[in-house]
C-alpha atoms as a PDB file:
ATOM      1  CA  UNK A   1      13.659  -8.335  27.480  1.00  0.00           C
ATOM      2  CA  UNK A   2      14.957  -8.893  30.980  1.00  0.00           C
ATOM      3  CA  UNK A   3      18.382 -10.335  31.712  1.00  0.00           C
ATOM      4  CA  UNK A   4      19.420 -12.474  34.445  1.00  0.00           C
ATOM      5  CA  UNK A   5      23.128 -13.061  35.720  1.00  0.00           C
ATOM      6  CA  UNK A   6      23.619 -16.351  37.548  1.00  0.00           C
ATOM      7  CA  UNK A   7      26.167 -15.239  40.223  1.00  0.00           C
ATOM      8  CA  UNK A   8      26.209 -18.267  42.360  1.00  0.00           C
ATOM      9  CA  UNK A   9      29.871 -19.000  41.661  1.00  0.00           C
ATOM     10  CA  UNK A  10      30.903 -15.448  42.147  1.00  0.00           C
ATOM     11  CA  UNK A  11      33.137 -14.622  45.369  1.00  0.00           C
ATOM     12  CA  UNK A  12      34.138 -11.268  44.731  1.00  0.00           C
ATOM     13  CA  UNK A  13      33.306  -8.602  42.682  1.00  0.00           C
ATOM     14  CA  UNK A  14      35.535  -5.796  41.777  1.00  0.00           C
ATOM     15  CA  UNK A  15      35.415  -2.139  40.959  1.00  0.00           C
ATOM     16  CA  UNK A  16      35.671  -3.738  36.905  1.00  0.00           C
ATOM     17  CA  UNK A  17      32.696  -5.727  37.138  1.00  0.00           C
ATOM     18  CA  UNK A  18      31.074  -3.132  38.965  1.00  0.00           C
ATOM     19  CA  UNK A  19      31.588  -0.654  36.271  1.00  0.00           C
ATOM     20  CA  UNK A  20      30.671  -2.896  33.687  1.00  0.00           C
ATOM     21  CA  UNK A  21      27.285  -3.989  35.283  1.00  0.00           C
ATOM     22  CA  UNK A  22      26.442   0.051  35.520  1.00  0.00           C
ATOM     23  CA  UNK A  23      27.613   0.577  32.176  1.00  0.00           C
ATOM     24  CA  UNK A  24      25.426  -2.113  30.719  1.00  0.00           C
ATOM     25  CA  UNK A  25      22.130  -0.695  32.824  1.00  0.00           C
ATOM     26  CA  UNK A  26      23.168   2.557  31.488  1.00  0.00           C
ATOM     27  CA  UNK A  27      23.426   1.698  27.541  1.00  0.00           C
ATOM     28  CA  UNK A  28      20.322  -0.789  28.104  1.00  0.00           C
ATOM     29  CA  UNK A  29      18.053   1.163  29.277  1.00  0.00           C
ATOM     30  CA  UNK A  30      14.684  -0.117  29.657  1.00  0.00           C
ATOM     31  CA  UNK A  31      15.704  -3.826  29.829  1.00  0.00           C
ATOM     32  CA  UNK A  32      15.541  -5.160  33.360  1.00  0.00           C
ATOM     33  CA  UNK A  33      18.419  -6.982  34.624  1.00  0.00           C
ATOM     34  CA  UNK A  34      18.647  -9.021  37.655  1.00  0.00           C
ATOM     35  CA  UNK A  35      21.826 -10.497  39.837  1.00  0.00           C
ATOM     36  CA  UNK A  36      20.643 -14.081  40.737  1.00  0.00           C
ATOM     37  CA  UNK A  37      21.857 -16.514  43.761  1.00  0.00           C
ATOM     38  CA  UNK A  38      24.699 -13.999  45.082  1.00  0.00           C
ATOM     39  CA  UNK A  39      26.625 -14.917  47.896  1.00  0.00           C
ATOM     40  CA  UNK A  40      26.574 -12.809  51.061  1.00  0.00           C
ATOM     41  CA  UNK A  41      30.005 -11.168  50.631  1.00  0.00           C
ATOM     42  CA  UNK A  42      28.765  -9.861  47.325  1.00  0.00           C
ATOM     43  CA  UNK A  43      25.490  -8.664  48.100  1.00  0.00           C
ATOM     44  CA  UNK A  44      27.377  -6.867  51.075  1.00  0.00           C
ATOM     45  CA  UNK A  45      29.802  -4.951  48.309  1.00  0.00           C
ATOM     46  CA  UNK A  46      26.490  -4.540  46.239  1.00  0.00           C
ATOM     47  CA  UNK A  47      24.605  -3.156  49.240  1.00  0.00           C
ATOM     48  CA  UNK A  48      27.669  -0.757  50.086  1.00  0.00           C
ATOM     49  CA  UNK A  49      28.173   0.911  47.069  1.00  0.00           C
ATOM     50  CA  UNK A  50      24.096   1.316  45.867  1.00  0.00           C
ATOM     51  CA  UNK A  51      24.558  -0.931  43.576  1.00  0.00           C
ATOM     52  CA  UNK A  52      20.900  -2.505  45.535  1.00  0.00           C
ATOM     53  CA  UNK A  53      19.224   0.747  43.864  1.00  0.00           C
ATOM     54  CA  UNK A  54      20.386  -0.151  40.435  1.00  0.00           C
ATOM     55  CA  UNK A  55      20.123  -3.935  39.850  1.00  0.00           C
ATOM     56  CA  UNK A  56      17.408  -6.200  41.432  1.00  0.00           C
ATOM     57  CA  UNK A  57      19.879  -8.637  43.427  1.00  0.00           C
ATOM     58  CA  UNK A  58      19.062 -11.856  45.440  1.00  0.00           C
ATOM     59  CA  UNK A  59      21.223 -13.876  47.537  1.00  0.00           C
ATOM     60  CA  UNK A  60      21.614 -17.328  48.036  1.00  0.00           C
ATOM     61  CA  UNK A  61      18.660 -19.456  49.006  1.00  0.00           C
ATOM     62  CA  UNK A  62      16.590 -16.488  49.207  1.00  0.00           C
ATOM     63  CA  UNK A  63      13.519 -15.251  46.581  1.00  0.00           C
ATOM     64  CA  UNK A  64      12.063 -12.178  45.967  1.00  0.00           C
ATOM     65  CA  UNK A  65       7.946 -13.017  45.407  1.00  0.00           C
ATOM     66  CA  UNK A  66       5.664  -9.854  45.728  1.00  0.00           C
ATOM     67  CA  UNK A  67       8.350  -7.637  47.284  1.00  0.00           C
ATOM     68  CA  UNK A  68       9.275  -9.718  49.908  1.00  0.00           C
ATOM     69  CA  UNK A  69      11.675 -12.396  50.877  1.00  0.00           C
ATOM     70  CA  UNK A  70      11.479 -15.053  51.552  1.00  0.00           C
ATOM     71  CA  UNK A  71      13.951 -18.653  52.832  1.00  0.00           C
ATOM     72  CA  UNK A  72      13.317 -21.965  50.967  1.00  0.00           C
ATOM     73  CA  UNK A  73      11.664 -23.361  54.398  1.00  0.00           C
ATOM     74  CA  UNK A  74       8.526 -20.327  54.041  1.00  0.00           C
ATOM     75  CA  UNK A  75       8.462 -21.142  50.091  1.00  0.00           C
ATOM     76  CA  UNK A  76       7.167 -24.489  50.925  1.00  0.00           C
ATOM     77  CA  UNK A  77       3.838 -22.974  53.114  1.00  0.00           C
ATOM     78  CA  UNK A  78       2.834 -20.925  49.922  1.00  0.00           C
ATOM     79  CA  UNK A  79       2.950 -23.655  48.000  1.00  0.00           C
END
């Protein structure tokens, strides 16, 4: 069953949460989680410390379709 954090009112994330987040993907193995609407500043500390080879992360107004991504403005010519 895949699991999806809503981190659009997150500003920081700490060595804590970071720990946590791996400990969960470690014990829940198998079960897909994914790091939704993340701001910049946090996909930078995700992107710096791997954490972008562990969890499927997306930042702010941007989606993931068929492995790319894309900005609200191209969403609306594939619609």
């Amino acid at each position: 069953m895949p699991i999806a954090i809503d981190a659009g009112k997150l500003e920081y994330i700490s060595s804590v949460g970071l720990r946590i987040l791996l400990k969960f993907t470690k014990e829940q193995s198998g079960t897909q989680l994914t790091v939704q609407d993340v701001s910049s500043e946090v996909y930078e500390i995700f992107e710096t410390t791997g954490f972008l080879q562990i969890l499927d992360v997306t930042e702010t107004d941007i989606v993931m379709l068929r492995g790319k991504f894309l900005t609200p403005s191209s969403q609306l010519e594939l619609a």
